[in-house]
Protein backbone atom coordinates (compact mmCIF):
# COMPACT_ATOMS: atom_id res chain seq x y z
CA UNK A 1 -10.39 -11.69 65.61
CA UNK A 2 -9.68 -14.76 66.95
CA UNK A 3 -5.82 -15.38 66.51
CA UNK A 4 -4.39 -15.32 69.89
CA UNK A 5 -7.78 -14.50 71.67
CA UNK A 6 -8.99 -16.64 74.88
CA UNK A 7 -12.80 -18.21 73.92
CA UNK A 8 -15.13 -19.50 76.01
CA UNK A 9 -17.97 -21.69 75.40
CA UNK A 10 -20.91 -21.87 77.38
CA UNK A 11 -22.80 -25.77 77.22
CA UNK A 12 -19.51 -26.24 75.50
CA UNK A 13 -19.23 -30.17 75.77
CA UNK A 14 -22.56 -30.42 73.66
CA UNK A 15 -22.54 -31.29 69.97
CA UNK A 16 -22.25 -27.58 69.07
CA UNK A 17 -19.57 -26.78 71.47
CA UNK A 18 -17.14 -29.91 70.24
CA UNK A 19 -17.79 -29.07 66.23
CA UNK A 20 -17.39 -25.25 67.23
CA UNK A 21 -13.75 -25.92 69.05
CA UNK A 22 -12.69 -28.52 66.61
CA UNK A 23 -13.02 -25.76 63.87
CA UNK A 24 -11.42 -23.12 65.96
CA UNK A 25 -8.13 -25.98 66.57
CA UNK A 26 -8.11 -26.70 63.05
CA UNK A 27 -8.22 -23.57 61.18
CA UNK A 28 -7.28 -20.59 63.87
CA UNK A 29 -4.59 -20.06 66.74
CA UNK A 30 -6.45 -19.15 69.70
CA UNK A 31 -4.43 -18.44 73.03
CA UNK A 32 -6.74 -20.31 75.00
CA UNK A 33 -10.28 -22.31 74.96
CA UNK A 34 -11.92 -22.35 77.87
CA UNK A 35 -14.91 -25.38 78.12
CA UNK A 36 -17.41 -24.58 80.22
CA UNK A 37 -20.17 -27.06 81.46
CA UNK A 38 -21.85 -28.24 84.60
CA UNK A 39 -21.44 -32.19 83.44
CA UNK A 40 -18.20 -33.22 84.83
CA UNK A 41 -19.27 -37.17 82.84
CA UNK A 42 -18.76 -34.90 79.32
CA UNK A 43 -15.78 -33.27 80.17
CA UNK A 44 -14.11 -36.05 81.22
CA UNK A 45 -15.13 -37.87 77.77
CA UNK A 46 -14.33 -34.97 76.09
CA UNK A 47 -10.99 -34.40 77.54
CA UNK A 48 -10.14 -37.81 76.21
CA UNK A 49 -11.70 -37.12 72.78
CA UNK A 50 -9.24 -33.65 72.40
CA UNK A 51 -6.30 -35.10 74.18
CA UNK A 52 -3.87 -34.21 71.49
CA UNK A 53 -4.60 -30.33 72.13
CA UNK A 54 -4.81 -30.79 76.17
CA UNK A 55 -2.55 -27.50 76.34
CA UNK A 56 -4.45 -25.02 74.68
CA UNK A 57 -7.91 -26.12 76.46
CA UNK A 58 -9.28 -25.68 79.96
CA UNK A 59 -11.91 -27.45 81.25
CA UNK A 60 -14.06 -25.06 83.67
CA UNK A 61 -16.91 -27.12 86.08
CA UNK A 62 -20.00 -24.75 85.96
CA UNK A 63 -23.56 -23.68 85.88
CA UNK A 64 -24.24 -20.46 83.98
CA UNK A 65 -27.07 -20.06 86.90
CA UNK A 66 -23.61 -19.71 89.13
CA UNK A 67 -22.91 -15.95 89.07
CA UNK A 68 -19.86 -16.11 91.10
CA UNK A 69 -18.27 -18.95 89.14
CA UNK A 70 -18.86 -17.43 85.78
CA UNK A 71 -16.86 -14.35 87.40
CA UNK A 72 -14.00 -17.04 88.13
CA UNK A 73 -14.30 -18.31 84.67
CA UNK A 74 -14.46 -15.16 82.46
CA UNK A 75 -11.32 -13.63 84.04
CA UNK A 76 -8.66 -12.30 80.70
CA UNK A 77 -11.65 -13.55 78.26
CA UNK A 78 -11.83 -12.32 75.47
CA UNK A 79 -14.74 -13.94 73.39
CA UNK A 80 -17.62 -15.64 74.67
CA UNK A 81 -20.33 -18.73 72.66
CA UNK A 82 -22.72 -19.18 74.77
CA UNK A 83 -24.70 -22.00 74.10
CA UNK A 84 -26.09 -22.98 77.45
CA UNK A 85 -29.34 -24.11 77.58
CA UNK A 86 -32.26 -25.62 78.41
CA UNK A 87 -33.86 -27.07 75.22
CA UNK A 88 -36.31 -30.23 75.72
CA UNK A 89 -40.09 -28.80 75.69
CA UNK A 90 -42.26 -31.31 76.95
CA UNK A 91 -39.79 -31.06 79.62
CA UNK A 92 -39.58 -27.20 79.94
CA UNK A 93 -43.61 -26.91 80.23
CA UNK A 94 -43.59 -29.01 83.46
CA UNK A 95 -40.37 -27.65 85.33
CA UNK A 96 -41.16 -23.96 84.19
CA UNK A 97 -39.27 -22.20 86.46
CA UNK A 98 -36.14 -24.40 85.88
CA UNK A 99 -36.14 -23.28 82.25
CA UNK A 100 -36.57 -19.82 83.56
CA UNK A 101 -33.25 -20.07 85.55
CA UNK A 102 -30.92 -21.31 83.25
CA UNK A 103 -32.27 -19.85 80.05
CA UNK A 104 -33.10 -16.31 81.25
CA UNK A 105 -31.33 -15.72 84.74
CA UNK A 106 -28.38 -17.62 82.92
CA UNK A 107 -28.25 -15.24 80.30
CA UNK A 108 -28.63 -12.10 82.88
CA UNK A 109 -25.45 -13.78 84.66
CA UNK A 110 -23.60 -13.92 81.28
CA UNK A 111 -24.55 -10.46 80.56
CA UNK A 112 -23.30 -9.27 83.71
CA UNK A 113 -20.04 -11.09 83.76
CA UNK A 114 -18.93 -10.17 80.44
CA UNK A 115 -19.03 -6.79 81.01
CA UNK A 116 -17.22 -6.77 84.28
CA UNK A 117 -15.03 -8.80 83.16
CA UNK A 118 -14.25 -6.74 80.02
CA UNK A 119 -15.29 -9.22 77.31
CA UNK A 120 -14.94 -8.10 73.93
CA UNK A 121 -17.72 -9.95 71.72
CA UNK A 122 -20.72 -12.09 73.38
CA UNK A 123 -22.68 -14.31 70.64
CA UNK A 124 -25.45 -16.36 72.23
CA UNK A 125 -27.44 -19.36 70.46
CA UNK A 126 -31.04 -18.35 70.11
CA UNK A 127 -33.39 -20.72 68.21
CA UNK A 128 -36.69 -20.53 65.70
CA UNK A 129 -38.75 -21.31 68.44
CA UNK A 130 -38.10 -17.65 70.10
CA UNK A 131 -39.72 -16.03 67.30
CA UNK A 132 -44.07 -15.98 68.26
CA UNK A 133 -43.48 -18.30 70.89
CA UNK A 134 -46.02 -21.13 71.80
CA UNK A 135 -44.16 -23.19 74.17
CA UNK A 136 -41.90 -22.09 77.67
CA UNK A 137 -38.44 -22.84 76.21
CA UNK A 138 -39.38 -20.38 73.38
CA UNK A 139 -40.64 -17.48 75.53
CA UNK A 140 -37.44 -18.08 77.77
CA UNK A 141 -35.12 -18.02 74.84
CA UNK A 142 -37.06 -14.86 73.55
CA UNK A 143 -36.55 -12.90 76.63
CA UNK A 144 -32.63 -14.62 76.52
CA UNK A 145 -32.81 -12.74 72.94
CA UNK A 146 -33.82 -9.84 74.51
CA UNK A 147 -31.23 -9.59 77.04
CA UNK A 148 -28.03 -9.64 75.02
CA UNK A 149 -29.67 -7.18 72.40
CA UNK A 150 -30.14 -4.96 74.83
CA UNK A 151 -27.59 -5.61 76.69
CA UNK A 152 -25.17 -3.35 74.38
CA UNK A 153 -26.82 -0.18 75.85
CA UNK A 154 -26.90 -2.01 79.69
CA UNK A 155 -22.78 -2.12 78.87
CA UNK A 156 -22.53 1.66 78.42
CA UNK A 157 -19.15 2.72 77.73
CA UNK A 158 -17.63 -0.76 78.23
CA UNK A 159 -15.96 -2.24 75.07
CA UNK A 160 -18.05 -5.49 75.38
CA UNK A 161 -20.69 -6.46 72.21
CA UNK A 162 -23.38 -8.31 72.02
CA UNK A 163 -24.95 -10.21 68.96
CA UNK A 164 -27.06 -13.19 68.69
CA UNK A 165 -27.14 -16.13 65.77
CA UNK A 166 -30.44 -17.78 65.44
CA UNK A 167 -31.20 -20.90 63.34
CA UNK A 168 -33.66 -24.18 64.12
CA UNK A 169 -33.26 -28.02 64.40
CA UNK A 170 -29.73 -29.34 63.75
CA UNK A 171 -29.98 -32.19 61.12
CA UNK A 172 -29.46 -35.41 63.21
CA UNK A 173 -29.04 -33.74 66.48
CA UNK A 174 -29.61 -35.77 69.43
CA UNK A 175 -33.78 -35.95 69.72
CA UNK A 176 -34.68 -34.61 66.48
CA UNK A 177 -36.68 -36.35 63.64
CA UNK A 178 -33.77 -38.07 61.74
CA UNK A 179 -32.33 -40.23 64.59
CA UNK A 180 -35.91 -41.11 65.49
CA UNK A 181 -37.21 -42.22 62.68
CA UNK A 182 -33.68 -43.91 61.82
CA UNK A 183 -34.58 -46.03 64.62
CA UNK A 184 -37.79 -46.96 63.61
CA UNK A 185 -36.04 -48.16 60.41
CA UNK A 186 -33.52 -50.35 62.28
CA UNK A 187 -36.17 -51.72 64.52
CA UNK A 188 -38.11 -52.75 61.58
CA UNK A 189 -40.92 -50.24 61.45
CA UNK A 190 -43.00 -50.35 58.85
CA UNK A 191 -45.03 -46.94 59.57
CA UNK A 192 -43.52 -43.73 60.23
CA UNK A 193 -45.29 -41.42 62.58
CA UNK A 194 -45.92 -37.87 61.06
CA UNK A 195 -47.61 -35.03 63.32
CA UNK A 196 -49.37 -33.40 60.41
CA UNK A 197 -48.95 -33.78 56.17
CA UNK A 198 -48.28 -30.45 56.15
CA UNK A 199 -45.16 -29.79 58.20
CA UNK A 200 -42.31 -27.70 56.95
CA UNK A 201 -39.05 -27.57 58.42
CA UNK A 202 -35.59 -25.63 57.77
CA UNK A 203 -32.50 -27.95 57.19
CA UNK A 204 -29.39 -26.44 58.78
CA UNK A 205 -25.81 -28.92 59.88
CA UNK A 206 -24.13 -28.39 62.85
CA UNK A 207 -21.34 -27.40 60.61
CA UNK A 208 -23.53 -24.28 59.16
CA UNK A 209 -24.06 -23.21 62.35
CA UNK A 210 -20.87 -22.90 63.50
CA UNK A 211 -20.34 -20.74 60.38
CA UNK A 212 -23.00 -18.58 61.18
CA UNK A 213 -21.17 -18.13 64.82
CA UNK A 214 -17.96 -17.50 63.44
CA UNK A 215 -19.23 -15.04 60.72
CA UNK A 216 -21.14 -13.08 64.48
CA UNK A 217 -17.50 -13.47 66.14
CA UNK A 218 -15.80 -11.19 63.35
CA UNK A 219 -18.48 -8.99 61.53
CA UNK A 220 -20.66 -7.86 64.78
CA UNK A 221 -20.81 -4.82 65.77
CA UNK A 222 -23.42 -5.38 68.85
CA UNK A 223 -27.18 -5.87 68.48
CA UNK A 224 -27.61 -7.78 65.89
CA UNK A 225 -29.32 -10.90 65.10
CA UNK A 226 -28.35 -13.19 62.48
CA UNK A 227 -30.18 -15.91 60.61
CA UNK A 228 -28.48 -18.24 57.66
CA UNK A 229 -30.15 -18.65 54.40
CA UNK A 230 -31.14 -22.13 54.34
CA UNK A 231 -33.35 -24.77 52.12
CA UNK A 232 -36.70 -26.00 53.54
CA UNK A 233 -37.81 -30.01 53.52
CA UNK A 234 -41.45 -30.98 53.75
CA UNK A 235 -41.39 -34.01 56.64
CA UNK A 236 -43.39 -36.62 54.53
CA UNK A 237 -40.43 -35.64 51.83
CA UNK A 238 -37.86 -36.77 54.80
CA UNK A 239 -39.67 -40.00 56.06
CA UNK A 240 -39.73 -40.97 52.19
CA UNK A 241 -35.88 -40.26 51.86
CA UNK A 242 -35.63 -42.54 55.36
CA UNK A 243 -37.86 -44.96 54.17
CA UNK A 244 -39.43 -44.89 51.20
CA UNK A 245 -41.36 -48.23 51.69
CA UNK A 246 -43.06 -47.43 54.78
CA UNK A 247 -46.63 -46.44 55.56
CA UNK A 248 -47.29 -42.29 57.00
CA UNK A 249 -49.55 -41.92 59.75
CA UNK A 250 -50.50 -38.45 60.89
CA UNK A 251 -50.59 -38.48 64.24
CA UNK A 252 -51.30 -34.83 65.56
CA UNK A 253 -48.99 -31.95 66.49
CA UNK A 254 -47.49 -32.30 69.60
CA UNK A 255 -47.67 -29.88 72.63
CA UNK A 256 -45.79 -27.18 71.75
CA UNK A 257 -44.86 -27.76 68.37
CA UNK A 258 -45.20 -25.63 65.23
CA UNK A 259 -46.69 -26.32 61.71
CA UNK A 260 -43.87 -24.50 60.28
CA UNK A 261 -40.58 -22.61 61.67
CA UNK A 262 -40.30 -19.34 61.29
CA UNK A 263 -36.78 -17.27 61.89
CA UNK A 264 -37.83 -13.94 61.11
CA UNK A 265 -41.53 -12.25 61.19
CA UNK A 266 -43.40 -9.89 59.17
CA UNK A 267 -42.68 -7.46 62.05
CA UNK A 268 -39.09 -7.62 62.10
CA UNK A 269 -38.91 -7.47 58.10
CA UNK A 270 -38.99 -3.19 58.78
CA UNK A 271 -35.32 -3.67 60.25
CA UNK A 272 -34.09 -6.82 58.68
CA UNK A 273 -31.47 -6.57 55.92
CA UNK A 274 -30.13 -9.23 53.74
CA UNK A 275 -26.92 -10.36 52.50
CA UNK A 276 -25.54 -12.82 50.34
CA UNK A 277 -25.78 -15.77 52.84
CA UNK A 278 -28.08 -14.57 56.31
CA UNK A 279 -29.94 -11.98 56.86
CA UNK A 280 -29.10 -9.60 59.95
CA UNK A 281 -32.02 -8.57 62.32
CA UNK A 282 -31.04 -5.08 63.47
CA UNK A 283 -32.25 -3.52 66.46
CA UNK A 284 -34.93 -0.45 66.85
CA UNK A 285 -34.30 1.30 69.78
CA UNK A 286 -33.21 5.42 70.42
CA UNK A 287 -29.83 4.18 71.35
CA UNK A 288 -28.91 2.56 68.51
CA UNK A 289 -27.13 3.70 65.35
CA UNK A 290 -27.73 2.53 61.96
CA UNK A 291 -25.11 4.25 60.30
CA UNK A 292 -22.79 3.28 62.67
CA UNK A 293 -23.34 0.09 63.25
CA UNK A 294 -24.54 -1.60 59.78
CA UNK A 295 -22.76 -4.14 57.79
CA UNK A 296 -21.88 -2.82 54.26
CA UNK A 297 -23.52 -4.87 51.48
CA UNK A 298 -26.91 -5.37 52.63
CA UNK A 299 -30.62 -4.62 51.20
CA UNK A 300 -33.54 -4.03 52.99
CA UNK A 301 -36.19 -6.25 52.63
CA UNK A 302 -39.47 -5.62 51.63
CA UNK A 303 -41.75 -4.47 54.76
CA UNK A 304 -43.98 -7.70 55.24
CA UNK A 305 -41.14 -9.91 54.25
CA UNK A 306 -41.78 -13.10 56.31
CA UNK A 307 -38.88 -15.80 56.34
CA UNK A 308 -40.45 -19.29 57.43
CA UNK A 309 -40.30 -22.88 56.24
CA UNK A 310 -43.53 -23.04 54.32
CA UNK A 311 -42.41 -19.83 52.46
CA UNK A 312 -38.80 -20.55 51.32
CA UNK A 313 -37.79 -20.37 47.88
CA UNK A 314 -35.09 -22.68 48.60
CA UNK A 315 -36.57 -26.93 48.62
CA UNK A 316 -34.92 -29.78 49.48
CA UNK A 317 -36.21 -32.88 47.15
CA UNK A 318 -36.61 -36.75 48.32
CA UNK A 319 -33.22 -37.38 46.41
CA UNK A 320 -32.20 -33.89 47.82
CA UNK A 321 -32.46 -35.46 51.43
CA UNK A 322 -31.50 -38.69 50.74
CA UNK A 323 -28.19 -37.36 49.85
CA UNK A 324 -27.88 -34.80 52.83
CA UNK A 325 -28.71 -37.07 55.14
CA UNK A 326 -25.48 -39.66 54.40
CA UNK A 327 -23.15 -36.93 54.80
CA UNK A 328 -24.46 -35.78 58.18
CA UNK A 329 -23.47 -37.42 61.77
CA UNK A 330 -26.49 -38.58 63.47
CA UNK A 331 -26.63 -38.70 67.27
CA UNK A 332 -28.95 -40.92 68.93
């Protein structure tokens, strides 16, 4: 499936899109990679970084808000990551209509392209925070979730699919709670700031997630949504792995942040199925066929199944974490 194919990665000089094409150059052949991003600074660092395979990459200039220029750059592709986005939510909630353009128009634009173009498989990145939304960059990435499920009906009889991969936080990922309180630490903190005792979060690597994108490239068959299987931490449990001398303070949830995460609701347990490693979302609509378009090897869930942090049966311990954390690159 991806032997010999041309890829192209949306956002694809962030941390995703580098891990994502370094496993593609070690351990496929594709034709062609195609790097699409609107930050000419990362692309010329990351040109640098992957000089050694400077013939099998191309390094495409754009904004996925740029219709014509997505045109341009889908042209003989024949897989599509798109992992474009506007992410930062403090941010989001006071340039609204900014996250609206890249994050929903964006995805519109993708939609579009790919099928005109005569893509064969779209996956796009969705995140937790899409599923009950309380903050803008969740309702835009729900409505992006939207779009590319439905968008396998919008391409009629054109051979282009679309699925979606959905996990939360990367572990060390540039803003999260790891580098942050890693700081702290190094700056000689001797309190760590905790929103509330009770926070649960997932723990996911940037590798996993590429694995969950690469198991969407070959097993999709349009529509679905997939979400890894994946151990929960309890933040205090994290700080103490960080730091197990300092002080907690609870501090109070911040604006538009979640006690818990949650990746799949009681209302999507009637068409959710799981497997050995994810479960797969599928969708409910007339068009859509089951039988045709199922996975083998799944089992439904039970209707009311709810798959958050604060209800895994899967828990990461202080020694758990301590561990984890010293095999994981942290960006700061």
């Amino acid at each position: 499936m991806i032997d010999d194919k041309t890829i192209l990665v949306t956002g694809g000089t962030g941390s995703f899109g580098k891990k994502f094409i370094r496993r593609l150059l070690k351990n496929y052949n594709p034709k062609k990679i195609i790097i699409y991003s609107r930050d000419e600074y990362k692309h010329y660092l990351m040109q640098k970084e992957f000089a050694l395979f400077k013939d099998k990459l191309r390094f495409f200039i754009g904004d996925v808000r740029d219709r014509n220029r997505l045109y341009r750059a889908f042209d003989g592709v024949d897989i599509v990551v798109h992992a474009a986005a506007l992410k930062h939510v403090p941010l989001l909630e006071y340039n609204p209509i900014e996250a609206v353009r890249t994050n929903i128009t964006g995805a519109e634009n993708i939609i579009d392209a790919a099928i005109d173009r005569g893509v064969e498989k779209v996956v796009a990145l969705s995140t937790d925070k899409a599923v009950n939304p309380v903050n803008l960059y969740g309702a835009t990435k729900l409505v992006s979730d939207k779009l590319f499920v439905s968008a396998n009906a919008y391409a009629g009889a054109k051979k282009t699919r679309f699925s979606v991969v959905r996990y939360g936080n990367v572990a060390g990922s540039r803003g999260s709670v790891i580098p942050f309180f890693m700081k702290l630490v190094k700056e000689g903190a001797k309190e760590l700031p905790i929103t509330d005792f009770r926070m649960t979060r997932f723990w996911i690597t940037l590798e996993e997630g590429v694995d969950l994108v690469l198991k969407a490239i070959k097993e999709s068959k349009g529509g679905e949504i997939y979400v890894s299987k994946i151990p929960s931490f309890k933040i205090v449990d994290l700080a103490k792995a960080i730091c197990p001398k300092c002080k907690l303070k609870e501090i109070g949830i911040r604006e538009g942040e979640k006690l818990h995460e949650v990746m799949i609701t009681e209302e999507d347990s009637r068409n959710t199925y799981e497997y050995k490693d994810t479960y797969i979302i599928y969708p409910q609509f007339d068009w859509w066929n089951l039988k045709q378009h199922f996975t083998e090897g799944g089992k439904k869930v039970p209707e009311g199944f709810r798959y958050s942090s604060d209800k895994n049966n899967w828990w990461l311990s202080v020694d758990d974490l301590k561990e984890l954390i010293n095999k994981i690159d942290i960006v700061y």
